[in-house]
N, C-alpha and C. Protein backbone atom coordinates (compact mmCIF):
# COMPACT_ATOMS: atom_id res chain seq x y z
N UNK A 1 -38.28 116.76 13.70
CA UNK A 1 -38.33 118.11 14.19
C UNK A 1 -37.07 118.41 15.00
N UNK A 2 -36.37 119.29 14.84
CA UNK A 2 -34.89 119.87 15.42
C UNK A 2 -35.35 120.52 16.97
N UNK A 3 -35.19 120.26 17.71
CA UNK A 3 -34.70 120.31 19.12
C UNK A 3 -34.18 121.81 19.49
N UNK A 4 -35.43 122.59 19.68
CA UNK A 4 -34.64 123.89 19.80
C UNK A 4 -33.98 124.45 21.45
N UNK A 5 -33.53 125.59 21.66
CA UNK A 5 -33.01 125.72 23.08
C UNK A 5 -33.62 125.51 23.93
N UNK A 6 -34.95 125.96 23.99
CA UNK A 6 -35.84 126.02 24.81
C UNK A 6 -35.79 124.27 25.83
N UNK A 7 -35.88 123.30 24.43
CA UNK A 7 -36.69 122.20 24.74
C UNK A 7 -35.09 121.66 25.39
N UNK A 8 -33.77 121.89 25.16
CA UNK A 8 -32.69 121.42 26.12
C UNK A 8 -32.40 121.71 28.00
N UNK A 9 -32.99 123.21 27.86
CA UNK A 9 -33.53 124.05 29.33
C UNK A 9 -34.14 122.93 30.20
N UNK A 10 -35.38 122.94 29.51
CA UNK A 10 -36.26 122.07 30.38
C UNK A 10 -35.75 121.04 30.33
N UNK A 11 -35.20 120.23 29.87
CA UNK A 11 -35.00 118.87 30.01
C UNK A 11 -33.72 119.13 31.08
N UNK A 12 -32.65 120.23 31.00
CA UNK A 12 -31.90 120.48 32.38
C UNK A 12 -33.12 120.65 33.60
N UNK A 13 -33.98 121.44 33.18
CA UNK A 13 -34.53 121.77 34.87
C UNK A 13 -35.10 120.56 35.29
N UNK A 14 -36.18 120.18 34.36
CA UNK A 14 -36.75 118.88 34.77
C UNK A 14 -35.69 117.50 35.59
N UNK A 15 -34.55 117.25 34.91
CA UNK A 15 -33.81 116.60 35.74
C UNK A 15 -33.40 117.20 37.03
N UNK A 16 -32.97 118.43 37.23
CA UNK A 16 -32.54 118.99 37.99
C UNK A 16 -33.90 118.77 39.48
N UNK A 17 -35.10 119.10 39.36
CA UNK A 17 -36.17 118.88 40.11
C UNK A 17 -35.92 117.10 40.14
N UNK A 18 -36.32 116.05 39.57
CA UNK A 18 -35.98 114.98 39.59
C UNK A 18 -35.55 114.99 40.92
N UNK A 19 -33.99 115.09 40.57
CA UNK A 19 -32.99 114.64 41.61
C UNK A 19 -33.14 115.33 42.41
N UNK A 20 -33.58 116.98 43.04
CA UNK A 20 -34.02 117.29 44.29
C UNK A 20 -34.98 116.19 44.49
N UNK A 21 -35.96 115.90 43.60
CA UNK A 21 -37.17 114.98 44.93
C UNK A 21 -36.18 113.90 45.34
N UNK A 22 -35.44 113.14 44.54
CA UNK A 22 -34.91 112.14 44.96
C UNK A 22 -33.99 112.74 46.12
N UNK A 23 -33.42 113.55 46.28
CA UNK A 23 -32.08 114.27 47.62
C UNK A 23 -33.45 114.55 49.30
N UNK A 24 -34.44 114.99 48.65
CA UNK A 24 -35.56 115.70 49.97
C UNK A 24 -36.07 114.02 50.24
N UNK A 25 -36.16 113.05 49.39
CA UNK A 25 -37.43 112.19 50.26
C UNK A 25 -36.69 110.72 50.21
N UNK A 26 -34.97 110.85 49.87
CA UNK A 26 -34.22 109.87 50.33
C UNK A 26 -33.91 109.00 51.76
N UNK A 27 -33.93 107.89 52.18
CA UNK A 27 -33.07 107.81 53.59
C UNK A 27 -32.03 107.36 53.75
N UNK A 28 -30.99 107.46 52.43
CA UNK A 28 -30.29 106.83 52.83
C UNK A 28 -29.10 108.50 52.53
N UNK A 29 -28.37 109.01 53.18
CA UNK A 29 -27.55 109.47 52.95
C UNK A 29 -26.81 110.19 51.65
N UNK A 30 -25.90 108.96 51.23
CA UNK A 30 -25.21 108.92 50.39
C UNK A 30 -26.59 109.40 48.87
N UNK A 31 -27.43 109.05 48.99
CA UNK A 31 -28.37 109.13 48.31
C UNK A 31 -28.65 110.61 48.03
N UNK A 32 -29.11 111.38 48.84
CA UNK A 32 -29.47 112.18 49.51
C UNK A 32 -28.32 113.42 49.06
N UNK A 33 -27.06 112.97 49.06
CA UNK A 33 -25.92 114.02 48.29
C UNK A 33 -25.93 113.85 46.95
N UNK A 34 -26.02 112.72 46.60
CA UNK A 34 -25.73 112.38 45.41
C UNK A 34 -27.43 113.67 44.25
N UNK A 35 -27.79 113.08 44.86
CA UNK A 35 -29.31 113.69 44.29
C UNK A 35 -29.12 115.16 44.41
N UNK A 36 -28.18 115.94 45.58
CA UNK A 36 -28.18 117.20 45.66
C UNK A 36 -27.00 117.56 44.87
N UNK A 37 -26.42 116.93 44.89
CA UNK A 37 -24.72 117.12 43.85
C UNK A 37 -25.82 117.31 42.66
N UNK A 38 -26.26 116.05 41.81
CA UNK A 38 -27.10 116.29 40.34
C UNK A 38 -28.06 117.32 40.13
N UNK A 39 -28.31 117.32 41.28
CA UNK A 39 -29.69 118.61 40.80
C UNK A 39 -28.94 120.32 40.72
N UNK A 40 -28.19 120.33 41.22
CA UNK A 40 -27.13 121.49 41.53
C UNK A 40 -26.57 121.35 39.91
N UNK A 41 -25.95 120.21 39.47
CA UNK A 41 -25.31 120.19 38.60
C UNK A 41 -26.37 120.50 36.93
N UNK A 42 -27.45 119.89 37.23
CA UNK A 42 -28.36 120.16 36.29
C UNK A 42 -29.07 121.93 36.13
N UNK A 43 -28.87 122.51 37.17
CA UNK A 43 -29.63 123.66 37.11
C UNK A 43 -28.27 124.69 36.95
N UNK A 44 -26.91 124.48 37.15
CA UNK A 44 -26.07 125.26 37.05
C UNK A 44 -25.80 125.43 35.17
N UNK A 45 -26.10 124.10 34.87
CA UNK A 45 -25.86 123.82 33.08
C UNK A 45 -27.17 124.60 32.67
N UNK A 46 -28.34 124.21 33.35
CA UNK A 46 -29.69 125.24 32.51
C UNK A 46 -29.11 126.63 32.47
N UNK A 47 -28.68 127.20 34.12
CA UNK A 47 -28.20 128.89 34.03
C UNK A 47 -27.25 128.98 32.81
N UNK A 48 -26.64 128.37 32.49
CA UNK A 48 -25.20 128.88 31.67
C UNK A 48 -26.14 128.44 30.25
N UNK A 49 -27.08 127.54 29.64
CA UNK A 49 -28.01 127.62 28.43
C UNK A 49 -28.88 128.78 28.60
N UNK A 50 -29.56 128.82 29.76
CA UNK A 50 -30.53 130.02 29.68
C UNK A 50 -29.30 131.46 29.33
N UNK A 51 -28.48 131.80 29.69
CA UNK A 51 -28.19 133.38 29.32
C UNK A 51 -27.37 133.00 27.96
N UNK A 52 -27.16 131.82 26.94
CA UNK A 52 -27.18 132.05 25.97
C UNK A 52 -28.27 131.68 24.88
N UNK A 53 -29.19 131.49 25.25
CA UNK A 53 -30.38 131.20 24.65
C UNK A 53 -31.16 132.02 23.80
N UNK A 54 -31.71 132.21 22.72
CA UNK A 54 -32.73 133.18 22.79
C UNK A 54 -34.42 132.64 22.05
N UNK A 55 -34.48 133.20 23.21
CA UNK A 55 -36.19 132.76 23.93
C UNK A 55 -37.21 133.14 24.01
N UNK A 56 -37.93 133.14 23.05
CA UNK A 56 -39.33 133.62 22.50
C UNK A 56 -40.15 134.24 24.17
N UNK A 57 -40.88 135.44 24.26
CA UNK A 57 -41.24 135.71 25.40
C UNK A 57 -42.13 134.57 26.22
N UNK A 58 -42.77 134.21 25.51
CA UNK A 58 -43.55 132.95 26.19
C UNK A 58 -42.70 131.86 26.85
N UNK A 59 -41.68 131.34 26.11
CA UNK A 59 -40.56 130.35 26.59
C UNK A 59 -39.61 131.23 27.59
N UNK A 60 -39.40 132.04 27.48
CA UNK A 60 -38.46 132.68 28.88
C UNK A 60 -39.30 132.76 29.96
N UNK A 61 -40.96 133.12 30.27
CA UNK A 61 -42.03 133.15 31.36
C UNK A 61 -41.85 131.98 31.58
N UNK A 62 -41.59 130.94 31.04
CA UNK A 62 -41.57 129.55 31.50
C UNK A 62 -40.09 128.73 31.57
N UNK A 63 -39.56 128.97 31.27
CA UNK A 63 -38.36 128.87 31.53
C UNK A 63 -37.83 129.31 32.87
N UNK A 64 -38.58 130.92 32.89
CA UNK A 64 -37.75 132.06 34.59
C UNK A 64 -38.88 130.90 35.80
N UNK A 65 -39.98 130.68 35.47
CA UNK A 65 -40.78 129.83 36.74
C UNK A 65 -40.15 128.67 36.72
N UNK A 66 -39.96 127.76 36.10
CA UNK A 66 -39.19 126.74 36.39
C UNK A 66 -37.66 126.91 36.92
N UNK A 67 -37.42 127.91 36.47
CA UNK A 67 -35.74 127.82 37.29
C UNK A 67 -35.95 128.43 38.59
N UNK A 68 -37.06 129.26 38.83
CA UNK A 68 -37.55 130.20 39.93
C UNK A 68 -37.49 128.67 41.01
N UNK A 69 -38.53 127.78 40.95
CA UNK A 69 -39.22 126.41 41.21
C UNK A 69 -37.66 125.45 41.58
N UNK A 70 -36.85 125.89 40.76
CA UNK A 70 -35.94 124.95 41.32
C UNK A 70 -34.99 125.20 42.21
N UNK A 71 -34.61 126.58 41.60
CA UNK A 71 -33.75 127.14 42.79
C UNK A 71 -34.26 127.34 43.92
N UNK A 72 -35.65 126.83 44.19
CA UNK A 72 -36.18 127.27 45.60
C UNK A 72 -36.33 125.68 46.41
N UNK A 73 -36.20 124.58 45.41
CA UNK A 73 -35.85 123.09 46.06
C UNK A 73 -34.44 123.16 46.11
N UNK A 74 -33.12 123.74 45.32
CA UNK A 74 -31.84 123.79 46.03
C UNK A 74 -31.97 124.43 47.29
N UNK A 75 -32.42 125.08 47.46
CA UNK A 75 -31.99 126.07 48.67
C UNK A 75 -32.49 125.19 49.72
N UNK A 76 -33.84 124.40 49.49
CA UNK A 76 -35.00 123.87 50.72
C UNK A 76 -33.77 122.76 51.06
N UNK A 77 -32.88 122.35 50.15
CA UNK A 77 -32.08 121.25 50.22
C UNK A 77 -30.16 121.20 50.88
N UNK A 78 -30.79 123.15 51.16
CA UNK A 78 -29.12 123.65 51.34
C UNK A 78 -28.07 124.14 50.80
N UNK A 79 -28.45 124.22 49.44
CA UNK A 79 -27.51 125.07 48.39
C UNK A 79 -27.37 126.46 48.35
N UNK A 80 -26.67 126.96 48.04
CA UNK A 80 -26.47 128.07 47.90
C UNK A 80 -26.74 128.89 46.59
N UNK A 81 -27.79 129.14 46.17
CA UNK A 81 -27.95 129.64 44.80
C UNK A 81 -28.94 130.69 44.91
């Protein structure tokens, strides 16, 4: 079965959440950036797939809550997005 846009999105956001939990419940520092560098980096690549995507209405409702969901752990984490 071919791998459509949708299913590349999520696999950005999903990493992207990942590495926030790993940046929020780290103690070590270096950890702690590193996890906020990736998750930043994973959800900036979903934005730039999501506005060329096209996305059945059901997959964009779920697609906009999950990026909604993440951009709200960048921010809890200090980003600017």
């Amino acid at each position: 079965m071919p791998y459509r846009e949708v299913d590349f999105l999520i696999v950005h956001i999903r990493a992207g959440l990942t590495w926030s939990r790993i940046a929020a419940t780290s103690h070590h520092e270096a950890r702690r950036q590193r996890g906020r560098a990736q998750a930043r980096k994973a959800y900036d690549r979903a934005l730039a797939l999501q506005e060329k995507a096209a996305l059945k209405q059901n997959e964009a409702a779920r697609v906009r809550t999950n990026m909604e969901y993440l951009r709200s752990e960048l921010r809890r984490l200090g980003e600017d997005v």
